[in-house]
Protein backbone atom coordinates (compact mmCIF):
# COMPACT_ATOMS: atom_id res chain seq x y z
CA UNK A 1 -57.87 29.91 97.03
CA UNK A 2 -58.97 30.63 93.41
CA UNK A 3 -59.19 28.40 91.21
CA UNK A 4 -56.27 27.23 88.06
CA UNK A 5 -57.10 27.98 84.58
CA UNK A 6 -57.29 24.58 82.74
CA UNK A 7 -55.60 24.33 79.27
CA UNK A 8 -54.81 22.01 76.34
CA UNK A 9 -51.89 21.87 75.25
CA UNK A 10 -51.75 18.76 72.94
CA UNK A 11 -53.97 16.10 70.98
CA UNK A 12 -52.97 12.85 69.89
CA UNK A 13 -56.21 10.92 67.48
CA UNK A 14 -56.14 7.71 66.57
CA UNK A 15 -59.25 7.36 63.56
CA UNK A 16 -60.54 5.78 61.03
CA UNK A 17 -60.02 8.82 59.03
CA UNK A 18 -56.39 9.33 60.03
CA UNK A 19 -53.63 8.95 62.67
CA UNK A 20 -51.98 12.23 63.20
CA UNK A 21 -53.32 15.67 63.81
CA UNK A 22 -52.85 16.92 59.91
CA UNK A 23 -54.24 13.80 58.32
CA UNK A 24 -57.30 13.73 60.68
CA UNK A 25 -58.20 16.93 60.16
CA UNK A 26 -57.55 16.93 56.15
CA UNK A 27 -59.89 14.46 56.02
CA UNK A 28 -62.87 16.31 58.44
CA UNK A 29 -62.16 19.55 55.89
CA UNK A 30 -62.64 17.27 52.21
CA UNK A 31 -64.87 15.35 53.78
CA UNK A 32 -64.04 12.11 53.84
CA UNK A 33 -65.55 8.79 55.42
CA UNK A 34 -64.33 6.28 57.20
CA UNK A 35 -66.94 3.78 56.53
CA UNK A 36 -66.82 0.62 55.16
CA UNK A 37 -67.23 -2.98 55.44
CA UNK A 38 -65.13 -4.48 58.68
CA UNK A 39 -62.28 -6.82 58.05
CA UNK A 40 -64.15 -10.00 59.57
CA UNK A 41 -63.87 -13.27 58.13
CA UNK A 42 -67.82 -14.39 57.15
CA UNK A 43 -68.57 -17.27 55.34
CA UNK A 44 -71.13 -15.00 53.47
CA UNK A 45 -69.57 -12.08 52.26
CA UNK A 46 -72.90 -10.49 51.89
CA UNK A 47 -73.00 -10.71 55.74
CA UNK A 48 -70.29 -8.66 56.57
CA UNK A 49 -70.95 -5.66 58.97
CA UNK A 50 -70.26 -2.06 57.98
CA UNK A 51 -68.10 -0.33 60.03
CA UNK A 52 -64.95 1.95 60.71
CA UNK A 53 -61.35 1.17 61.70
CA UNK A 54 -58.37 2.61 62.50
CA UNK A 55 -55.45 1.73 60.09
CA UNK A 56 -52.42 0.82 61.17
CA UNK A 57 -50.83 2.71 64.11
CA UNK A 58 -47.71 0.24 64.92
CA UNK A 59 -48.18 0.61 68.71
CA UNK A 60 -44.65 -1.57 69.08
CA UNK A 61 -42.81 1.50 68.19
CA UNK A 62 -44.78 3.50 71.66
CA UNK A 63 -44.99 0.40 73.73
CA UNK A 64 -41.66 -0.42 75.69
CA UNK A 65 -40.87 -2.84 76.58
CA UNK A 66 -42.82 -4.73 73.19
CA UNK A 67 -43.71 -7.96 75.63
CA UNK A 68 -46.38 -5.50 77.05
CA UNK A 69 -48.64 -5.38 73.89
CA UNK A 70 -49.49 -9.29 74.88
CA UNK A 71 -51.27 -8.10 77.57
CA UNK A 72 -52.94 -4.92 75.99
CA UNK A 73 -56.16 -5.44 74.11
CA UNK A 74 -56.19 -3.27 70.74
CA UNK A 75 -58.71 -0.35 72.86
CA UNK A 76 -55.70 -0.52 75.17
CA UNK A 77 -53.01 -0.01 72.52
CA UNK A 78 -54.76 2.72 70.65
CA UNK A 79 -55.30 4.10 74.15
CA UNK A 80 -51.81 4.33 74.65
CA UNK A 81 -50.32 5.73 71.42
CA UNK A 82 -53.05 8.18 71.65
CA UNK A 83 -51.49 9.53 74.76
CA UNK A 84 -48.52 9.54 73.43
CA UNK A 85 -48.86 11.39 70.43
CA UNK A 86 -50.99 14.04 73.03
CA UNK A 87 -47.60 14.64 74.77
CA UNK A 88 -45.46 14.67 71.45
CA UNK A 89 -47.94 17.48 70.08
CA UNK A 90 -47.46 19.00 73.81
CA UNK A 91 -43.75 19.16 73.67
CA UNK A 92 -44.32 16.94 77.08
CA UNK A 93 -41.41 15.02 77.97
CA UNK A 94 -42.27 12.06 80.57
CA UNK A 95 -38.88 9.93 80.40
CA UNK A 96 -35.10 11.07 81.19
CA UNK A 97 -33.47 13.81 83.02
CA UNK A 98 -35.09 16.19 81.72
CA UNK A 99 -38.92 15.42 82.26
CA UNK A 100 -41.39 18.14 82.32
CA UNK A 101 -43.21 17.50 85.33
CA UNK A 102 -42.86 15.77 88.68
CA UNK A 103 -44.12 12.58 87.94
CA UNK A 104 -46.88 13.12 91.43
CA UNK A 105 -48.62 15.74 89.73
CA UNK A 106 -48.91 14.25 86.74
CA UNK A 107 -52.21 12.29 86.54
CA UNK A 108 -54.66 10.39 83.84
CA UNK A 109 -58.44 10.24 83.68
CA UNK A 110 -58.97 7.87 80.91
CA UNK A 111 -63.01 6.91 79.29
CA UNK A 112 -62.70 2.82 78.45
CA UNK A 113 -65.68 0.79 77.18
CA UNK A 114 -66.59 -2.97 77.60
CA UNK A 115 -63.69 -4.27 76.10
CA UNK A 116 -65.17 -7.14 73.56
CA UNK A 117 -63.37 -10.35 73.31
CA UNK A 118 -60.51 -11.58 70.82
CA UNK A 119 -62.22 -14.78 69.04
CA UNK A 120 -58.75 -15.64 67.76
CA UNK A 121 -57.60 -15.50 71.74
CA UNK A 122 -60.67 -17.91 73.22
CA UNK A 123 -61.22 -20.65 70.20
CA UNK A 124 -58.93 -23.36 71.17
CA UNK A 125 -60.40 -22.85 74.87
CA UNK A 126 -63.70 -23.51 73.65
CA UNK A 127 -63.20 -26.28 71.28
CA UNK A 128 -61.75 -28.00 74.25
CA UNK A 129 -65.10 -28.60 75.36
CA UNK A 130 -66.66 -29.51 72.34
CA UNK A 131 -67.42 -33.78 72.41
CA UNK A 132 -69.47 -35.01 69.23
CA UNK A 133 -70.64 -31.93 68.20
CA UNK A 134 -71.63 -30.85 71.64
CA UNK A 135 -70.33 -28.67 73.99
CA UNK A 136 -69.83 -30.64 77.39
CA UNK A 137 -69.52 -28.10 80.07
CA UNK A 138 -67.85 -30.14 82.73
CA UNK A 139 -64.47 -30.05 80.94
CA UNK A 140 -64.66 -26.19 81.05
CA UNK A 141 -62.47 -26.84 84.69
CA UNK A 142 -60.39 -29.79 83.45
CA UNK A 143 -59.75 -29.47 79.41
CA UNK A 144 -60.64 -25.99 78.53
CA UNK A 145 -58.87 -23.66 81.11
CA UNK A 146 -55.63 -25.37 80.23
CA UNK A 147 -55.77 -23.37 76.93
CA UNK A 148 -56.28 -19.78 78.41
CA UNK A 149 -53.68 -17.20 78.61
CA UNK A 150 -52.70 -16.88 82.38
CA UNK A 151 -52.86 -12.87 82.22
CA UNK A 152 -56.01 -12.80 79.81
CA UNK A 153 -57.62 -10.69 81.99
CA UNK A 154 -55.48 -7.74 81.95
CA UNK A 155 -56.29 -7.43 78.20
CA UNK A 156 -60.13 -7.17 78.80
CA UNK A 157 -60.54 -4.93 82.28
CA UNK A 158 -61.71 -1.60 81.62
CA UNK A 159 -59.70 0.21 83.94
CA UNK A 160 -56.41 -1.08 82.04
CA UNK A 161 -56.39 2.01 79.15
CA UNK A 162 -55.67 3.81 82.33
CA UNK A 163 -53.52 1.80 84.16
CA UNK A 164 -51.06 1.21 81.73
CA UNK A 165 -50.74 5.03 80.29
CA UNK A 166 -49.83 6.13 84.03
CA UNK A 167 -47.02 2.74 83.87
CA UNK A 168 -45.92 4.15 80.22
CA UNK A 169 -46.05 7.37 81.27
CA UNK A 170 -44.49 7.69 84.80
CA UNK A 171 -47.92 9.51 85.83
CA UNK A 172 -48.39 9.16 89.49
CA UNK A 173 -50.86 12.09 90.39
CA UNK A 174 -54.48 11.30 90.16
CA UNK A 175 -55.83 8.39 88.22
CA UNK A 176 -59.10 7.08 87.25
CA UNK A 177 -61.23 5.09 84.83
CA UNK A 178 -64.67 6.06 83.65
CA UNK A 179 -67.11 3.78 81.43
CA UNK A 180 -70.00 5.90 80.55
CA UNK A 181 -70.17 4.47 76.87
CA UNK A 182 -70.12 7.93 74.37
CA UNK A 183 -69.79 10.20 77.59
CA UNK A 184 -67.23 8.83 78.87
CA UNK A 185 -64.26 10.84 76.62
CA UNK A 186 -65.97 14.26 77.59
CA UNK A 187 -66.49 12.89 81.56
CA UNK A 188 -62.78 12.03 81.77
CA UNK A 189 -61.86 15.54 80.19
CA UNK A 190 -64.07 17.00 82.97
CA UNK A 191 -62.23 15.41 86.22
CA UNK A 192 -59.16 15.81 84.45
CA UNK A 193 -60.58 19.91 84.54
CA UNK A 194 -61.09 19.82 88.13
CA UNK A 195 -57.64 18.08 89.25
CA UNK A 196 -56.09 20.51 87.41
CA UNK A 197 -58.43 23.53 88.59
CA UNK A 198 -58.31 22.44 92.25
CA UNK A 199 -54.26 22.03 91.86
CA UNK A 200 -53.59 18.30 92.70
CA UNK A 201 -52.02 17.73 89.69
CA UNK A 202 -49.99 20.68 86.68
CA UNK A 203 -50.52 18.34 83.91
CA UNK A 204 -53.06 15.57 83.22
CA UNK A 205 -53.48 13.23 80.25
CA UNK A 206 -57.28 13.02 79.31
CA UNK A 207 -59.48 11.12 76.58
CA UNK A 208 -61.42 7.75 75.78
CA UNK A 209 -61.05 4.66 73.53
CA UNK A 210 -63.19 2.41 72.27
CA UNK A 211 -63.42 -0.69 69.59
CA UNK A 212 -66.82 -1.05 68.76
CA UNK A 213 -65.75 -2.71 65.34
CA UNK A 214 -64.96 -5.74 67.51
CA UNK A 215 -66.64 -9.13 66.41
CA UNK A 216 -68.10 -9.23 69.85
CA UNK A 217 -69.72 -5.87 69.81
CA UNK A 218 -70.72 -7.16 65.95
CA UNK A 219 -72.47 -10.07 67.39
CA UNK A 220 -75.03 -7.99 69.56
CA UNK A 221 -75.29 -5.10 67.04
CA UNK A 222 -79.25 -5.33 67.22
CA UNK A 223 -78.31 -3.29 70.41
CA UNK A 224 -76.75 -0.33 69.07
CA UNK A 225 -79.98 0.75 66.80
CA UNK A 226 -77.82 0.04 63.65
CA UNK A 227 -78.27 1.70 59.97
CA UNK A 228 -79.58 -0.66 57.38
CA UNK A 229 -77.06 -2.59 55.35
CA UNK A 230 -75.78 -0.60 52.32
CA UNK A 231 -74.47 -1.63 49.36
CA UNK A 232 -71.88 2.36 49.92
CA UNK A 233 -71.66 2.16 53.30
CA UNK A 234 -69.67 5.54 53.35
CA UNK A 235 -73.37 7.52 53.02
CA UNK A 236 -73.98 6.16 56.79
CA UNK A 237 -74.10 7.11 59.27
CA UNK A 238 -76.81 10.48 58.34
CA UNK A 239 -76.88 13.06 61.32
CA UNK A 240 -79.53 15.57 61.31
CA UNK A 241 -80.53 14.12 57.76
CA UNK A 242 -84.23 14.04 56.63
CA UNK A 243 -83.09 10.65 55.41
CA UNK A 244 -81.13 9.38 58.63
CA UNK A 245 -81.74 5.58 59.74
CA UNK A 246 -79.70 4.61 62.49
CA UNK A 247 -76.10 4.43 64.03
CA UNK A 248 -72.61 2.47 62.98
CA UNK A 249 -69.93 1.24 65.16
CA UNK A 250 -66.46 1.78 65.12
CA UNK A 251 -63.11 1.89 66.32
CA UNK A 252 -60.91 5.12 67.79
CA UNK A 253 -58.93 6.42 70.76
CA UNK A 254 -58.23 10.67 71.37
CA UNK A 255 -56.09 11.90 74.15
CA UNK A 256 -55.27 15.38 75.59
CA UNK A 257 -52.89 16.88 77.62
CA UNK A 258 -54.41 19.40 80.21
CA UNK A 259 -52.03 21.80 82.22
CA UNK A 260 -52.21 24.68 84.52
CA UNK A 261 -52.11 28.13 82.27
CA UNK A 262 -49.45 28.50 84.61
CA UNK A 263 -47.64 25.55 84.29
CA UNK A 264 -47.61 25.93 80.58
CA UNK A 265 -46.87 28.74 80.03
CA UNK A 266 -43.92 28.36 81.97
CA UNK A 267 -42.49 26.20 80.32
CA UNK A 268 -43.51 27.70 77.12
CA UNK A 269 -45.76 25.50 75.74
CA UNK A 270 -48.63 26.15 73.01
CA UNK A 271 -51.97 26.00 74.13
CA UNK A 272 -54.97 25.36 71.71
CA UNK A 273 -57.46 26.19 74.27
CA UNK A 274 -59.02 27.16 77.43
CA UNK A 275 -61.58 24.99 79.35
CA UNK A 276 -64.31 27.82 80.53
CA UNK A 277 -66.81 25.30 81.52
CA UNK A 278 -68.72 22.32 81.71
CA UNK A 279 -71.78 20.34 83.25
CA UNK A 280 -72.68 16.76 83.59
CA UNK A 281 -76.55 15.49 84.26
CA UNK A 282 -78.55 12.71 83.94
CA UNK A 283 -82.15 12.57 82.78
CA UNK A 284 -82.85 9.34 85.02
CA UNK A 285 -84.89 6.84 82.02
CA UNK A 286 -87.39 4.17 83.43
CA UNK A 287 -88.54 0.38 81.81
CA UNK A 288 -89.01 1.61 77.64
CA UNK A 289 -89.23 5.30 78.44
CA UNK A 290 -86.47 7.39 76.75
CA UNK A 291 -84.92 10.51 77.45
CA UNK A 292 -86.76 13.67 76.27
CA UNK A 293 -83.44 16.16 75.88
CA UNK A 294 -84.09 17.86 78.85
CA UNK A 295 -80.42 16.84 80.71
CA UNK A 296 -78.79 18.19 77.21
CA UNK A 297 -80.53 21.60 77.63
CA UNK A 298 -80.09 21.70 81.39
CA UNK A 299 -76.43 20.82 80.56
CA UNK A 300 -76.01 23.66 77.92
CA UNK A 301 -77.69 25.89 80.39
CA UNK A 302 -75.05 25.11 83.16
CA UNK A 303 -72.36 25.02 80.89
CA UNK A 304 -72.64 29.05 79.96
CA UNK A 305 -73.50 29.87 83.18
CA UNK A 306 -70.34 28.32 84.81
CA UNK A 307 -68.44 29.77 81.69
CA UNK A 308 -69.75 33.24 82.20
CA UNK A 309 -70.85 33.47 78.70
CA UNK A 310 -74.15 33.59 76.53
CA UNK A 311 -75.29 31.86 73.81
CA UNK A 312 -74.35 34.88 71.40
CA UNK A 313 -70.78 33.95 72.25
CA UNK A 314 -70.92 30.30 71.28
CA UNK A 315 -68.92 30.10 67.38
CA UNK A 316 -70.18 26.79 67.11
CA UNK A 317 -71.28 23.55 68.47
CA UNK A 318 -69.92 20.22 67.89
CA UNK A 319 -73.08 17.73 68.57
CA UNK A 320 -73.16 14.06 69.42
CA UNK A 321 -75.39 13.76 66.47
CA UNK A 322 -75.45 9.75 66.28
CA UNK A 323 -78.08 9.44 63.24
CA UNK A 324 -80.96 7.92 64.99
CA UNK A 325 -84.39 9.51 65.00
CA UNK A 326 -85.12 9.81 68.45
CA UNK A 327 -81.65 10.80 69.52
CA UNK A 328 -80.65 13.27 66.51
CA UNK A 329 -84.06 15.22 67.50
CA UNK A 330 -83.71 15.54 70.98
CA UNK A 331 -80.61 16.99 70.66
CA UNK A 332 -81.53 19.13 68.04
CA UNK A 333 -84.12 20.34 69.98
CA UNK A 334 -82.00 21.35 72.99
CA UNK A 335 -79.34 23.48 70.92
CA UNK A 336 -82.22 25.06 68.91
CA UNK A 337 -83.93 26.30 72.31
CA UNK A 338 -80.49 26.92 74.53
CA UNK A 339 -78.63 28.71 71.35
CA UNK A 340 -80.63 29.68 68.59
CA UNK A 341 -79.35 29.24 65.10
CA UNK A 342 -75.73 28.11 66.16
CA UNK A 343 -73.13 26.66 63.07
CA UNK A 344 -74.01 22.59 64.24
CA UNK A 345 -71.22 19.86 63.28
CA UNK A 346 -71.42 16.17 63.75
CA UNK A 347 -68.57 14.45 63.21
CA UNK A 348 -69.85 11.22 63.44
CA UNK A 349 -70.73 11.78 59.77
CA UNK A 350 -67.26 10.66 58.96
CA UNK A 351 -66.38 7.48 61.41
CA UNK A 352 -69.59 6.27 62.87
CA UNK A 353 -70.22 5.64 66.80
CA UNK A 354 -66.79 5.00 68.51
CA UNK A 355 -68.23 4.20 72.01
CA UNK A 356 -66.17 5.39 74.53
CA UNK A 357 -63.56 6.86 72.00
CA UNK A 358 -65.91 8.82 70.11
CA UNK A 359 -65.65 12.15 72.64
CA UNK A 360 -62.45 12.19 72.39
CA UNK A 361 -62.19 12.03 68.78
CA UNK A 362 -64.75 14.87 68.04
CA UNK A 363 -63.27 16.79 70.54
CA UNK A 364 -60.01 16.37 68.57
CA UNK A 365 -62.28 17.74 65.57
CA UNK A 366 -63.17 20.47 67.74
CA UNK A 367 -59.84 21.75 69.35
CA UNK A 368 -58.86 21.55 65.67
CA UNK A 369 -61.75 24.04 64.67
CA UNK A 370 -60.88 26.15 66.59
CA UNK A 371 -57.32 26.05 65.92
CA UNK A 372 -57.78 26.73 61.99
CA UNK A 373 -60.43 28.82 62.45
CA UNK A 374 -62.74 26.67 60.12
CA UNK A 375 -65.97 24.39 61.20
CA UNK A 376 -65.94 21.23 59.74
CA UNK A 377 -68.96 19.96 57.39
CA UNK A 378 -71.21 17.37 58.59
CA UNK A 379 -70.67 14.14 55.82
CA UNK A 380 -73.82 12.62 54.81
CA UNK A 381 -76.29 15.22 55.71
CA UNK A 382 -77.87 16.46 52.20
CA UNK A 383 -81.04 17.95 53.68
CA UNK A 384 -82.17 18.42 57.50
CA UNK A 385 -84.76 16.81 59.12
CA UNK A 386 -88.22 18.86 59.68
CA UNK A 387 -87.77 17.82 63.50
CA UNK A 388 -84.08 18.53 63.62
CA UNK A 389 -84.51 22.52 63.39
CA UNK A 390 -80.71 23.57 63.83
CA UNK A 391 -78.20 25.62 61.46
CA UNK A 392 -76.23 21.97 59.97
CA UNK A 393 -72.87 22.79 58.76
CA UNK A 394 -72.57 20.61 55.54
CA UNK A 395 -71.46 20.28 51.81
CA UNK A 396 -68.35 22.68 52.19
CA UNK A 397 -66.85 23.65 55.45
CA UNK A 398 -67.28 27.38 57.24
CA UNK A 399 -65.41 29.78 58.96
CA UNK A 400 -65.77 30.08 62.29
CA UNK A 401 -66.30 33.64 63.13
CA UNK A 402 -66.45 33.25 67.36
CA UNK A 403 -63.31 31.18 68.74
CA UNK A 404 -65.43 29.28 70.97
CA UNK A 405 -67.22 26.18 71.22
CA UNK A 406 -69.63 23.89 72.79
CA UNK A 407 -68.92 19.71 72.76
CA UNK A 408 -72.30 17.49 73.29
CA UNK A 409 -72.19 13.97 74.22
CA UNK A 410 -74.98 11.87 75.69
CA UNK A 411 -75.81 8.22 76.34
CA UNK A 412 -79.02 6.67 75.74
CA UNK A 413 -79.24 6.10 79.23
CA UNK A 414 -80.35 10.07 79.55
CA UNK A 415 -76.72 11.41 80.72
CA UNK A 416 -75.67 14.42 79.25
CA UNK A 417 -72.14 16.19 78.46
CA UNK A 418 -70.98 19.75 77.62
CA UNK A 419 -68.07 21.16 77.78
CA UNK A 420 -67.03 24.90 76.79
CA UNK A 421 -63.66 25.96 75.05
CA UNK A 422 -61.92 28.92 74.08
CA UNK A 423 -59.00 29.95 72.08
């Protein structure tokens, strides 16, 4: 049996750089940033972390019934809306008589991160422990778990972005989570591919959040190879940049709807773009060795095979592009030697790492390219690196001459993403 042709037919972004298609994308076009210094109280205010966040997306008007946001950590809400907005653009209707799919064939495959923890949530639990200054851990059993929330944990498990879209939603075709930190967006969009491509399910809602901007993800940010503090931290993060200094963390959630060709175009839906093809691999790292780039050129290699296409037909390529050295030159080096001089955008330019959100997002970025027929500039990138030899989009966007696309993503655990569309 041959296989479907997988679509999109609608995007829903939440960013720090807008919360609707038009906004978003006004803001990738002038260029703006989405940087700044996080909203979290410090007693020094010279300590506060740079950062991006999403502004404010009232999830009560998406989440029914409203008692439901108690248990849905803010990854979770932004999750949520996301996919909602996705079927909006669509045209998708999931509730009522008339509902656009059977709800068994309707699946999610949804990229989640560690969800940090809500200080606001935990302090009175552990100030009941606390005895003359110290903490006495054998009233953690008898003083301090009086204080939690009985369903805390539903706010906090991974697999809950998920869970509660397909509850929302009515989706009861195929369902899984995937935490893959900046791969797992672009992994998610992948199975969601294949459900749709094998035929277990006509329409799947696919994407990733993440809250990186959380005060615990701020405590351990030593982890995350951060940029220096800057006094304007809107000129970080620096991909491809001769100048480039490391990453910053933030906040975001991007959902798709994927359908049949058939399926959507039956029931006369738009459709931004084909999925031609896509590859997953891993570049397995060892103790402090660090991937070399060759799972991101294997990937790109895989990717236009399985799409049937060269590298002559690639219009651009949308690149992780996190602004650290080693990262930023790896994948440089892989799109130099797999496509030549290529138009290269990083979007992370504008809003910073998103962890498991930040796919999603710059796949939103990229849909959109394709869509307007215009490739996005890359902010902060004044002058590319000498060991970063690719074609940077920057200053003022370009137009995009091919209607086709690569997406990159990779972890620093060596796995790499790609994913091919068409218009």
């Amino acid at each position: 049996m041959p296989q479907k042709e997988a679509v999109i037919t609608g995007l829903g972004v939440l960013s720090p750089i807008g919360n609707d298609n038009v906004t978003f994308w006004d803001s990738l076009i002038s260029g703006k940033s989405g940087v700044g210094f996080l909203h979290i109280d410090t007693e020094n205010e010279a300590l506060r972390p740079m950062g991006s966040e999403v502004g404010d997306f009232q999830a009560k008007n998406y989440i029914k019934p409203r008692k439901n946001i108690k248990v849905m950590s803010r990854d979770i809400q932004m999750a949520f809306v996301s996919a909602c907005l996705a079927c909006s653009d669509a045209g998708l209707v999931t509730e009522g008589e008339n509902v656009s799919t059977d709800p068994g064939r309707f699946g999610v495959v949804f990229g989640s991160d560690l969800i940090g923890a809500e200080v606001d949530m935990q302090i009175d639990t552990f100030r009941a422990g606390i005895e003359n200054g110290h903490y006495v851990f054998s009233k953690w059993g008898t003083d301090a778990m009086r204080h939690i929330f009985p369903l805390w944990m539903l706010k906090f498990l991974p697999n809950m972005p998920a869970c509660q879209i397909c509850i929302g939603l009515d989706a009861r075709g195929p369902s899984n989570s995937i935490t893959l930190c900046r791969g797992s967006s672009l992994a998610a969009i992948i199975e969601a591919a294949r459900h749709i491509q094998s035929g277990r399910a006509d329409v799947m809602i696919a994407g990733g959040c993440g809250n990186r901007a959380n005060q615990d993800f701020q405590s351990r940010i030593n982890s995350y190879l951060p940029a220096p503090r800057r006094e304007d931290p809107s000129t970080l993060p620096r991909p491809f940049d001769a100048d480039r200094c490391g990453n910053v963390l933030g906040e975001g959630s991007g959902a798709f709807v994927l359908e049949s060709r058939e399926f959507a175009e039956a029931r006369g839906a738009r459709i931004y773009a084909a999925i031609r093809g896509y590859a997953e691999l891993n570049e397995p790292t060892l103790h402090d060795t660090r991937p070399t780039g060759l799972a991101i050129e294997r990937s790109i290699e895989l990717t236009l095979q399985r799409s049937g296409r060269s590298a002559a037909d690639v219009g651009f390529v949308n690149a992780d592009g996190l602004g650290t050295l080693h990262d930023d030159r790896i994948e440089a080096e892989a799109v130099r030697k797999m496509l030549g001089d290529v138009p290269v955008s990083a979007t992370k330019g504008n809003f910073g790492d998103l962890g498991s959100g930040t796919g999603a997002v710059e796949l939103a970025a990229a849909v959109l390219a394709l869509h307007y027929g215009i490739i996005p500039p890359t902010r902060n990138h004044d002058r590319t690196a000498a060991d970063c030899p690719i074609n940077v989009v920057h200053r003022t966007p370009e137009k995009l001459n091919k209607k086709s696309l690569i997406k990159l993503n990779q972890t620093r655990m060596g796995r790499a993403f790609a994913l091919m569309l068409e218009e």
